[in-house]
PDB file of N, CA and C in Angstrom:
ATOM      1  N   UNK A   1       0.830  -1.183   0.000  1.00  0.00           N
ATOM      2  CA  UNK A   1       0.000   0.000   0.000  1.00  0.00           C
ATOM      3  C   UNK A   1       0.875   1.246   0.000  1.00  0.00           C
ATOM      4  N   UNK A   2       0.279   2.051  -0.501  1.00  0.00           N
ATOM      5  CA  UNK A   2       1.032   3.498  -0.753  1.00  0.00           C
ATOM      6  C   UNK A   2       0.708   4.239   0.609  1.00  0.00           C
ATOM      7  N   UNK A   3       1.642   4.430   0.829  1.00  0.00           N
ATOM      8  CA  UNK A   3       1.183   5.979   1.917  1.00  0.00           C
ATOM      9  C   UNK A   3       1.389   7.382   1.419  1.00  0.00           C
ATOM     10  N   UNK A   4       0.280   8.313   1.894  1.00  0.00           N
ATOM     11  CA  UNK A   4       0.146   9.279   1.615  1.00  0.00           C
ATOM     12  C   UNK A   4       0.406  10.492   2.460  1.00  0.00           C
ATOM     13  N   UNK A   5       1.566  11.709   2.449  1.00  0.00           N
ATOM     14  CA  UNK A   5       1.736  12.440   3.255  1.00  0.00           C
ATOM     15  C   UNK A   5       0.973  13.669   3.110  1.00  0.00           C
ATOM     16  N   UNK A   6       0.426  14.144   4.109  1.00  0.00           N
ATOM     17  CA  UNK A   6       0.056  15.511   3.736  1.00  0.00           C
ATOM     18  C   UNK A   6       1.162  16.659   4.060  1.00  0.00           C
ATOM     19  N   UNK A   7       1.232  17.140   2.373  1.00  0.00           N
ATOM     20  CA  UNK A   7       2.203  18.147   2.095  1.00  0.00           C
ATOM     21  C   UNK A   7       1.858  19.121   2.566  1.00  0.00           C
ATOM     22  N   UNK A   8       0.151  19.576   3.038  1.00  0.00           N
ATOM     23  CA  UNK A   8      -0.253  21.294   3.192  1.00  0.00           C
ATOM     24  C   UNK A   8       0.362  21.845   4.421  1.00  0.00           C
ATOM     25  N   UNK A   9       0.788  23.034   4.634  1.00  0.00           N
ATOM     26  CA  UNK A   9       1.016  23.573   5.373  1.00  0.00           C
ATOM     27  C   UNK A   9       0.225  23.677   6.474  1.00  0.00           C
ATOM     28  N   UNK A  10       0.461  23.221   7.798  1.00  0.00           N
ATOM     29  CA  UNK A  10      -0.453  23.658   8.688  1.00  0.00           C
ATOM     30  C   UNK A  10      -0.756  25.806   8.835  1.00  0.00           C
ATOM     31  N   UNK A  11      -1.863  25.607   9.482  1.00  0.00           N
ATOM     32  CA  UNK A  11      -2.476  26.923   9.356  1.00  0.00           C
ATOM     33  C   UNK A  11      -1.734  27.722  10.834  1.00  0.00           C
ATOM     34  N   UNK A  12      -2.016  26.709  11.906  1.00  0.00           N
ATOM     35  CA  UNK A  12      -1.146  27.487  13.327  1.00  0.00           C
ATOM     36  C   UNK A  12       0.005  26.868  13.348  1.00  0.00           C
ATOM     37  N   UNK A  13       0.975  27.774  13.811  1.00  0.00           N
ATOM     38  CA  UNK A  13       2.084  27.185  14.133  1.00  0.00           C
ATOM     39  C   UNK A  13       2.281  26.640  15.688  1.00  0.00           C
ATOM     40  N   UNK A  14       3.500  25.840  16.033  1.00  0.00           N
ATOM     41  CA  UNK A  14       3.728  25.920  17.337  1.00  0.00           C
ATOM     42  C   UNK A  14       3.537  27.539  18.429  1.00  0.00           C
ATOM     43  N   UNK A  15       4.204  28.209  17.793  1.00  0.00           N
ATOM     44  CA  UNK A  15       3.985  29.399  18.705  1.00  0.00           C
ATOM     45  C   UNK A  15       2.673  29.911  18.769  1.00  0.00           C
ATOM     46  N   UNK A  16       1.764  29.720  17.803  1.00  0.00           N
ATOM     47  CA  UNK A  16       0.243  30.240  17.845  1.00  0.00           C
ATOM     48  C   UNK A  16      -0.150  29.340  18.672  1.00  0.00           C
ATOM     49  N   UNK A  17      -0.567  28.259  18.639  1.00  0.00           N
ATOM     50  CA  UNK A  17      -1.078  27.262  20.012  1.00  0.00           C
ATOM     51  C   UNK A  17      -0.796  27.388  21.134  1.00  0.00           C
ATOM     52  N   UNK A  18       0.737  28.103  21.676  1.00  0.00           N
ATOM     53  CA  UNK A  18       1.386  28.570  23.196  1.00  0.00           C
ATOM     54  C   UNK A  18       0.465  29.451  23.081  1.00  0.00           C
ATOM     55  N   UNK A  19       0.482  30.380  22.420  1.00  0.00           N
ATOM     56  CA  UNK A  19      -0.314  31.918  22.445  1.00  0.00           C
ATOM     57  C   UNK A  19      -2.280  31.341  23.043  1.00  0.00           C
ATOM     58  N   UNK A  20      -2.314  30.201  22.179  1.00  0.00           N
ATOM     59  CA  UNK A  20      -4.044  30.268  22.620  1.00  0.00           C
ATOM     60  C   UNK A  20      -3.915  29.305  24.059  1.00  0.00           C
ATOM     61  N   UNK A  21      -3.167  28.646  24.003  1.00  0.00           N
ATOM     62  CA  UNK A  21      -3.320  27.966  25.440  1.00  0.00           C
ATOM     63  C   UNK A  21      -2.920  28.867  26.619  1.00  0.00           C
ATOM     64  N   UNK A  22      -2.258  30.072  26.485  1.00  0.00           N
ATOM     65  CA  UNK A  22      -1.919  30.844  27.643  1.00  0.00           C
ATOM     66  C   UNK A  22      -3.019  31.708  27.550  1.00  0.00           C
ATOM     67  N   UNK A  23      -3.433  32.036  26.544  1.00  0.00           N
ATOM     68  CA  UNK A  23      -5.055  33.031  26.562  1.00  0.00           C
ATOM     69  C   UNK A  23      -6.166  32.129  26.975  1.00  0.00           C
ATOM     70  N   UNK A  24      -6.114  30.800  26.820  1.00  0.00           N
ATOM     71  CA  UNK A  24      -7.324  30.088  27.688  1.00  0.00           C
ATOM     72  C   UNK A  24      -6.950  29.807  29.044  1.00  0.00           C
ATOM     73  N   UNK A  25      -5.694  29.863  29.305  1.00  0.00           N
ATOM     74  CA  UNK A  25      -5.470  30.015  31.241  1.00  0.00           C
ATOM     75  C   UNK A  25      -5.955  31.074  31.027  1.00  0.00           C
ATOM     76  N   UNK A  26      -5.502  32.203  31.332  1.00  0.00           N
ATOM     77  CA  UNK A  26      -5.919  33.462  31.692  1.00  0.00           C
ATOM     78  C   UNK A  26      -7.678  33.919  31.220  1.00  0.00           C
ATOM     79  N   UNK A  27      -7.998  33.545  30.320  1.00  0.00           N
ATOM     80  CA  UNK A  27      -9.585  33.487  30.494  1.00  0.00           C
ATOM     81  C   UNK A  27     -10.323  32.005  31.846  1.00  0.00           C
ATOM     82  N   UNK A  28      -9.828  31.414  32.207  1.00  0.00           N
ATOM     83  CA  UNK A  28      -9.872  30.576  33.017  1.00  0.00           C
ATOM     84  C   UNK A  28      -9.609  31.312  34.366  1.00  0.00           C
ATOM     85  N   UNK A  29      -8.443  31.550  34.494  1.00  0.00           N
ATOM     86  CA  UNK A  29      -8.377  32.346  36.134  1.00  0.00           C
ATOM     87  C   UNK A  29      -9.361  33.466  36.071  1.00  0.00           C
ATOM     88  N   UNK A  30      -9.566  34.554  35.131  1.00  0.00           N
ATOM     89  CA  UNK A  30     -10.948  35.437  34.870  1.00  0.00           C
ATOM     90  C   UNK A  30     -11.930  35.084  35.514  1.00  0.00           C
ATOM     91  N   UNK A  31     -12.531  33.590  34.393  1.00  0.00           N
ATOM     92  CA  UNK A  31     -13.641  33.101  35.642  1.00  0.00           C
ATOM     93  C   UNK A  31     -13.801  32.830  36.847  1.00  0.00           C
ATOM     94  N   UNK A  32     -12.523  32.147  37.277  1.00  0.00           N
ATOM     95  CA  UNK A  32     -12.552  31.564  38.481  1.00  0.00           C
ATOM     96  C   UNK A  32     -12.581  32.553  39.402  1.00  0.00           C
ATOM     97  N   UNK A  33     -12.269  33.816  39.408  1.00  0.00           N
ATOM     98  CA  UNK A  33     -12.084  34.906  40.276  1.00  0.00           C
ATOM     99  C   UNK A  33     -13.286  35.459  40.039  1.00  0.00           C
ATOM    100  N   UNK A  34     -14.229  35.154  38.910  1.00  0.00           N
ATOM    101  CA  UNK A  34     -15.454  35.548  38.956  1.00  0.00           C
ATOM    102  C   UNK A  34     -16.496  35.189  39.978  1.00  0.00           C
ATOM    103  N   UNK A  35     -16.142  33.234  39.715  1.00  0.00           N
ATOM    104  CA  UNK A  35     -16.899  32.632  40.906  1.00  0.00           C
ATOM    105  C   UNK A  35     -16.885  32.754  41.935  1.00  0.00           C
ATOM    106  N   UNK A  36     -17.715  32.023  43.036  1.00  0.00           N
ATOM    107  CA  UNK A  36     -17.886  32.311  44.019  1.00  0.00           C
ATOM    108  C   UNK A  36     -18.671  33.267  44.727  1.00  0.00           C
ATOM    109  N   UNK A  37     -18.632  33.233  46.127  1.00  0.00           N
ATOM    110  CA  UNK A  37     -19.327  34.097  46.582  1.00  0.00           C
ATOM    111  C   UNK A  37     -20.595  33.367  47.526  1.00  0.00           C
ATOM    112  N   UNK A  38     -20.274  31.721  47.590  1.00  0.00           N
ATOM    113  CA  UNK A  38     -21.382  31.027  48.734  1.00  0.00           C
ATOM    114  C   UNK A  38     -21.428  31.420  50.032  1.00  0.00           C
ATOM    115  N   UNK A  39     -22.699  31.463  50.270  1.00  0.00           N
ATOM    116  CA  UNK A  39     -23.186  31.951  52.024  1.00  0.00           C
ATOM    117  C   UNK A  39     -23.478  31.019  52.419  1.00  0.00           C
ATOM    118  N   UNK A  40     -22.898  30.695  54.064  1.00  0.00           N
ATOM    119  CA  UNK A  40     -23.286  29.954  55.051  1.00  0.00           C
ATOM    120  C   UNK A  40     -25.439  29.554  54.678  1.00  0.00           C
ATOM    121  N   UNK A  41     -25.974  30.720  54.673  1.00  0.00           N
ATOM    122  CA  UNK A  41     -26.986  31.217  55.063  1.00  0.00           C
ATOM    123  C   UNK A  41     -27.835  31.294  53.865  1.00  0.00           C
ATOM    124  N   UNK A  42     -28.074  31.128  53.203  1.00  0.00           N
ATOM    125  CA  UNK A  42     -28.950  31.575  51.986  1.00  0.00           C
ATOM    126  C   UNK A  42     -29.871  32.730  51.852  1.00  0.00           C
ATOM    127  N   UNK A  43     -30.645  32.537  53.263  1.00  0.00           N
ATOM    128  CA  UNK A  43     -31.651  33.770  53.560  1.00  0.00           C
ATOM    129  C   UNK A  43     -30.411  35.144  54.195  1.00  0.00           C
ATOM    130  N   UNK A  44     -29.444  35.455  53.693  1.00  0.00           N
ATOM    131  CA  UNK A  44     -28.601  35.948  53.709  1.00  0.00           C
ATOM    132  C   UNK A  44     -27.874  36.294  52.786  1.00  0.00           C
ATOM    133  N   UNK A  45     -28.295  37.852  52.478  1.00  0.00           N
ATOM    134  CA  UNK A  45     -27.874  38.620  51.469  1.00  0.00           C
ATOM    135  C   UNK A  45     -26.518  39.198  52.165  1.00  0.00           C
ATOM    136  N   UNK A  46     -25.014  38.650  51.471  1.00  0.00           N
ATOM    137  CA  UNK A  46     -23.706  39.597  52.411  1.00  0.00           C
ATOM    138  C   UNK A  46     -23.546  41.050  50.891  1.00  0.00           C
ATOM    139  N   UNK A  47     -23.969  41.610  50.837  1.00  0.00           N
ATOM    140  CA  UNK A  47     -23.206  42.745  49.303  1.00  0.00           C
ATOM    141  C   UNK A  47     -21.678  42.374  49.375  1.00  0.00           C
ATOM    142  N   UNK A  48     -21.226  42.362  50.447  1.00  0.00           N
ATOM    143  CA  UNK A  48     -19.410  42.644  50.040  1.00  0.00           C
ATOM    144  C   UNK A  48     -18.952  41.536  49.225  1.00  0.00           C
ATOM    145  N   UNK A  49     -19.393  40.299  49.724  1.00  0.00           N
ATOM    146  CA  UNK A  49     -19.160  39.381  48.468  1.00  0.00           C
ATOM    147  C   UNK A  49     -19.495  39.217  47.841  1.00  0.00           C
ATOM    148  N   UNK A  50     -21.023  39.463  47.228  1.00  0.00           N
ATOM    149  CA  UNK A  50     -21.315  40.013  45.631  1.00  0.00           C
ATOM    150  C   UNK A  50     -20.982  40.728  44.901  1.00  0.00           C
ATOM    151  N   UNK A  51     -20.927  42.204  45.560  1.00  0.00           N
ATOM    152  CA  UNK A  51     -20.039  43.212  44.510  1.00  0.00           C
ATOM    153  C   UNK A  51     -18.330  43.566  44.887  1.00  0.00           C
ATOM    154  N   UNK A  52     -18.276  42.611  45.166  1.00  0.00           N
ATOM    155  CA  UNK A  52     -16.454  42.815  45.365  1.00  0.00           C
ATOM    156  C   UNK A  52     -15.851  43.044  44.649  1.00  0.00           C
ATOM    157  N   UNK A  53     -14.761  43.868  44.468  1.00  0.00           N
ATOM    158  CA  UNK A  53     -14.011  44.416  43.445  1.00  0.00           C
ATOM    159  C   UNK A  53     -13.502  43.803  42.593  1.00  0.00           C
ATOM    160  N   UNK A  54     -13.592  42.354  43.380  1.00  0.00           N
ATOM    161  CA  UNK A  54     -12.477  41.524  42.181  1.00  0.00           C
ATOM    162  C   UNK A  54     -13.202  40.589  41.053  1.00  0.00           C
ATOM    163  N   UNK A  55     -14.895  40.774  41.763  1.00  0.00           N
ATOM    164  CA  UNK A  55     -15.941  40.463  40.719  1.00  0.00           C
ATOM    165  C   UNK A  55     -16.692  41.040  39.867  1.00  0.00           C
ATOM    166  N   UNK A  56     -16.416  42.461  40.596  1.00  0.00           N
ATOM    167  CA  UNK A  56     -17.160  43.506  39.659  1.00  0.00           C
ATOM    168  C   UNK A  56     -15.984  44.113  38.407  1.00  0.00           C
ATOM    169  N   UNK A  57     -14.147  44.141  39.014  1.00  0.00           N
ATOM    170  CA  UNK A  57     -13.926  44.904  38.001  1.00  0.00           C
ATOM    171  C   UNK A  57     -12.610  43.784  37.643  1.00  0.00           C
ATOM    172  N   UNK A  58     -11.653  43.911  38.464  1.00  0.00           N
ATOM    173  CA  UNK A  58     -10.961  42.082  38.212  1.00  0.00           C
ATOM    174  C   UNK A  58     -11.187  41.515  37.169  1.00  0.00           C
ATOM    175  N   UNK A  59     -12.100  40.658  37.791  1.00  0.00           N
ATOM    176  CA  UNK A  59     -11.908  39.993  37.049  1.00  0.00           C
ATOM    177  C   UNK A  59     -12.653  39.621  35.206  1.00  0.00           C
ATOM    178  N   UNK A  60     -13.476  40.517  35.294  1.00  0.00           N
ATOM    179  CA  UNK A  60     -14.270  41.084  33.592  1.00  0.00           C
ATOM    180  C   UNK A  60     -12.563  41.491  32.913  1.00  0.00           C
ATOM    181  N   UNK A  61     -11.700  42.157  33.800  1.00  0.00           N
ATOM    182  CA  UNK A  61     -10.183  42.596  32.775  1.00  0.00           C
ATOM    183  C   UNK A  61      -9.595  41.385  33.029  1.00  0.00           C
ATOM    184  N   UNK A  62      -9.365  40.835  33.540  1.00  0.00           N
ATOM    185  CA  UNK A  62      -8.512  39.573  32.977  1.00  0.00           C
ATOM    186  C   UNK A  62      -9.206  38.663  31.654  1.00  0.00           C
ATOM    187  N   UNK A  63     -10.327  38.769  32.153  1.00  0.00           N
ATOM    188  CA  UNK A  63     -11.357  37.803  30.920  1.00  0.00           C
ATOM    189  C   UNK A  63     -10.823  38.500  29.253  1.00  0.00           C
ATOM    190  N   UNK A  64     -11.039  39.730  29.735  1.00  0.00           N
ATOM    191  CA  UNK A  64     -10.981  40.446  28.559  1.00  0.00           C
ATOM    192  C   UNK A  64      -9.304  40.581  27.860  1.00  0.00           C
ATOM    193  N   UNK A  65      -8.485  40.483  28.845  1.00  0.00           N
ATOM    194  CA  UNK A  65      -7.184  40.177  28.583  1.00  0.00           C
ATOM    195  C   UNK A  65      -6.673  39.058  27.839  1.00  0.00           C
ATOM    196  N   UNK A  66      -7.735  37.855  28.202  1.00  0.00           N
ATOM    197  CA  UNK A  66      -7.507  36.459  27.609  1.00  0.00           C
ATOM    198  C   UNK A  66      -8.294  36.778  26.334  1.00  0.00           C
ATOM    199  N   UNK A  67      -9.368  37.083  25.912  1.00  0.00           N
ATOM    200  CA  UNK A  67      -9.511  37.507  24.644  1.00  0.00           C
ATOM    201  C   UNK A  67      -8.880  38.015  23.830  1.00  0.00           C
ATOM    202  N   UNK A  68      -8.141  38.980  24.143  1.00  0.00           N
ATOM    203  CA  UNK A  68      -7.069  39.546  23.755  1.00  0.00           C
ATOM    204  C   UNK A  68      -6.019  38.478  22.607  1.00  0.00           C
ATOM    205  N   UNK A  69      -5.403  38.037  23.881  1.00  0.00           N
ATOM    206  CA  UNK A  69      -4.588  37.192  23.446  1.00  0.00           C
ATOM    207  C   UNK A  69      -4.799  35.970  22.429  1.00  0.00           C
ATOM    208  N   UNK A  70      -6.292  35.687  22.852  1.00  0.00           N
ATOM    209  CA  UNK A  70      -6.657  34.589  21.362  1.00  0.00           C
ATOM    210  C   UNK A  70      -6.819  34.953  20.782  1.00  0.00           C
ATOM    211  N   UNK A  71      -7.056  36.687  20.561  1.00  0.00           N
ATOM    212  CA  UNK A  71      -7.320  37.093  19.206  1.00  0.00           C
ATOM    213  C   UNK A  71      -5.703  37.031  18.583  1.00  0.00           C
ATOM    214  N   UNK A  72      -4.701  37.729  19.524  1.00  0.00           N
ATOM    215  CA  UNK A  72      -3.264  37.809  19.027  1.00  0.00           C
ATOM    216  C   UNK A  72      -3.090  36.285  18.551  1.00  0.00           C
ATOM    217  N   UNK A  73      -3.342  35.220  19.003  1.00  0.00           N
ATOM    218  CA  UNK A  73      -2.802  34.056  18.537  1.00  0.00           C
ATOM    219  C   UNK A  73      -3.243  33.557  17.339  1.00  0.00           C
ATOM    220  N   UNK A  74      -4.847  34.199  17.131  1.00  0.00           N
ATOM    221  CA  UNK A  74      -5.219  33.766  16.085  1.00  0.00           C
ATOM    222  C   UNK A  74      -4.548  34.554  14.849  1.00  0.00           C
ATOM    223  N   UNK A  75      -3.979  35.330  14.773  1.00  0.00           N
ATOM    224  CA  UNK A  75      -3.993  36.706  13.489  1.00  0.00           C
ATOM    225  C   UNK A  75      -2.125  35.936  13.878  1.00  0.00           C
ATOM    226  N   UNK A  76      -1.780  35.883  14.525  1.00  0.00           N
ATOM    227  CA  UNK A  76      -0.096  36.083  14.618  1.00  0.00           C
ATOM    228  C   UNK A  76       0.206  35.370  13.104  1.00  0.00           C
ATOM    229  N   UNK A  77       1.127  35.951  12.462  1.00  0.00           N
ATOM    230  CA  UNK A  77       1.856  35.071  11.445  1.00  0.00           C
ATOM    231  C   UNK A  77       2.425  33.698  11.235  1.00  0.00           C
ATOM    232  N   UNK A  78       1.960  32.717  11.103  1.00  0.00           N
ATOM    233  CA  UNK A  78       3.390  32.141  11.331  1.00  0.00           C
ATOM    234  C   UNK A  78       4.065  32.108  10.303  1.00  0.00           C
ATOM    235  N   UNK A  79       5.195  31.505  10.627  1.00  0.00           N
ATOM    236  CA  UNK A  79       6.164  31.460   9.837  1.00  0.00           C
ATOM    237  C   UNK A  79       6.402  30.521   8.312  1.00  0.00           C
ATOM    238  N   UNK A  80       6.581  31.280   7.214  1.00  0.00           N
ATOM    239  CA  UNK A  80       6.483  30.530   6.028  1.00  0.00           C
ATOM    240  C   UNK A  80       7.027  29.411   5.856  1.00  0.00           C
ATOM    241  N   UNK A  81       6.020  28.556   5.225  1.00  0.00           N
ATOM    242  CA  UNK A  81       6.799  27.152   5.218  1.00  0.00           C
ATOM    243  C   UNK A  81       7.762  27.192   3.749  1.00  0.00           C
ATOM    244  N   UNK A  82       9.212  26.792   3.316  1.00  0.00           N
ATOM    245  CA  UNK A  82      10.015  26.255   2.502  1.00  0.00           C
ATOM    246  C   UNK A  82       9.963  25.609   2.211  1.00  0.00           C
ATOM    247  N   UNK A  83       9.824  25.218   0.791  1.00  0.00           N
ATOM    248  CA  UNK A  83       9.831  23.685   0.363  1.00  0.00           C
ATOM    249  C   UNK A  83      11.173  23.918  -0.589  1.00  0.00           C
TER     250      UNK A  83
END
């Protein structure tokens, strides 16, 4: 049987995939600093841990930071392939 290689150039390179896997941590810690916020108590409204700073402004910029970066990973160049 013949084997067949595929000659096409891949579309991401190694360095574009570092780029989206470090923009999906960092959209990951985003959320996670989003979550939270359980009460002992239910019939217990606390505000400070609902609107806490690091849920109200925190962590929406990190989220948005990791977007960022998948957008950079997606557009980055890579590098021309030689044949």
């Amino acid at each position: 049987m013949a084997t067949s290689t595929n000659s096409a150039p891949s579309m991401f390179s190694k360095s574009n995939y570092t780029w989206m896997l470090i923009g999906a941590v960092v959209i990951a810690l985003g959320m996670f600093l989003l979550s939270g916020g359980k009460s002992n108590n239910p019939a217990v409204f606390n505000r400070d841990e609902v609107y806490s700073t690091t849920r109200i402004t925190i962590a929406p910029i990190i989220i948005f930071i990791g977007l960022a970066i998948e957008i950079y990973a997606i557009f980055k160049k890579s590098p021309s392939v030689k044949k």
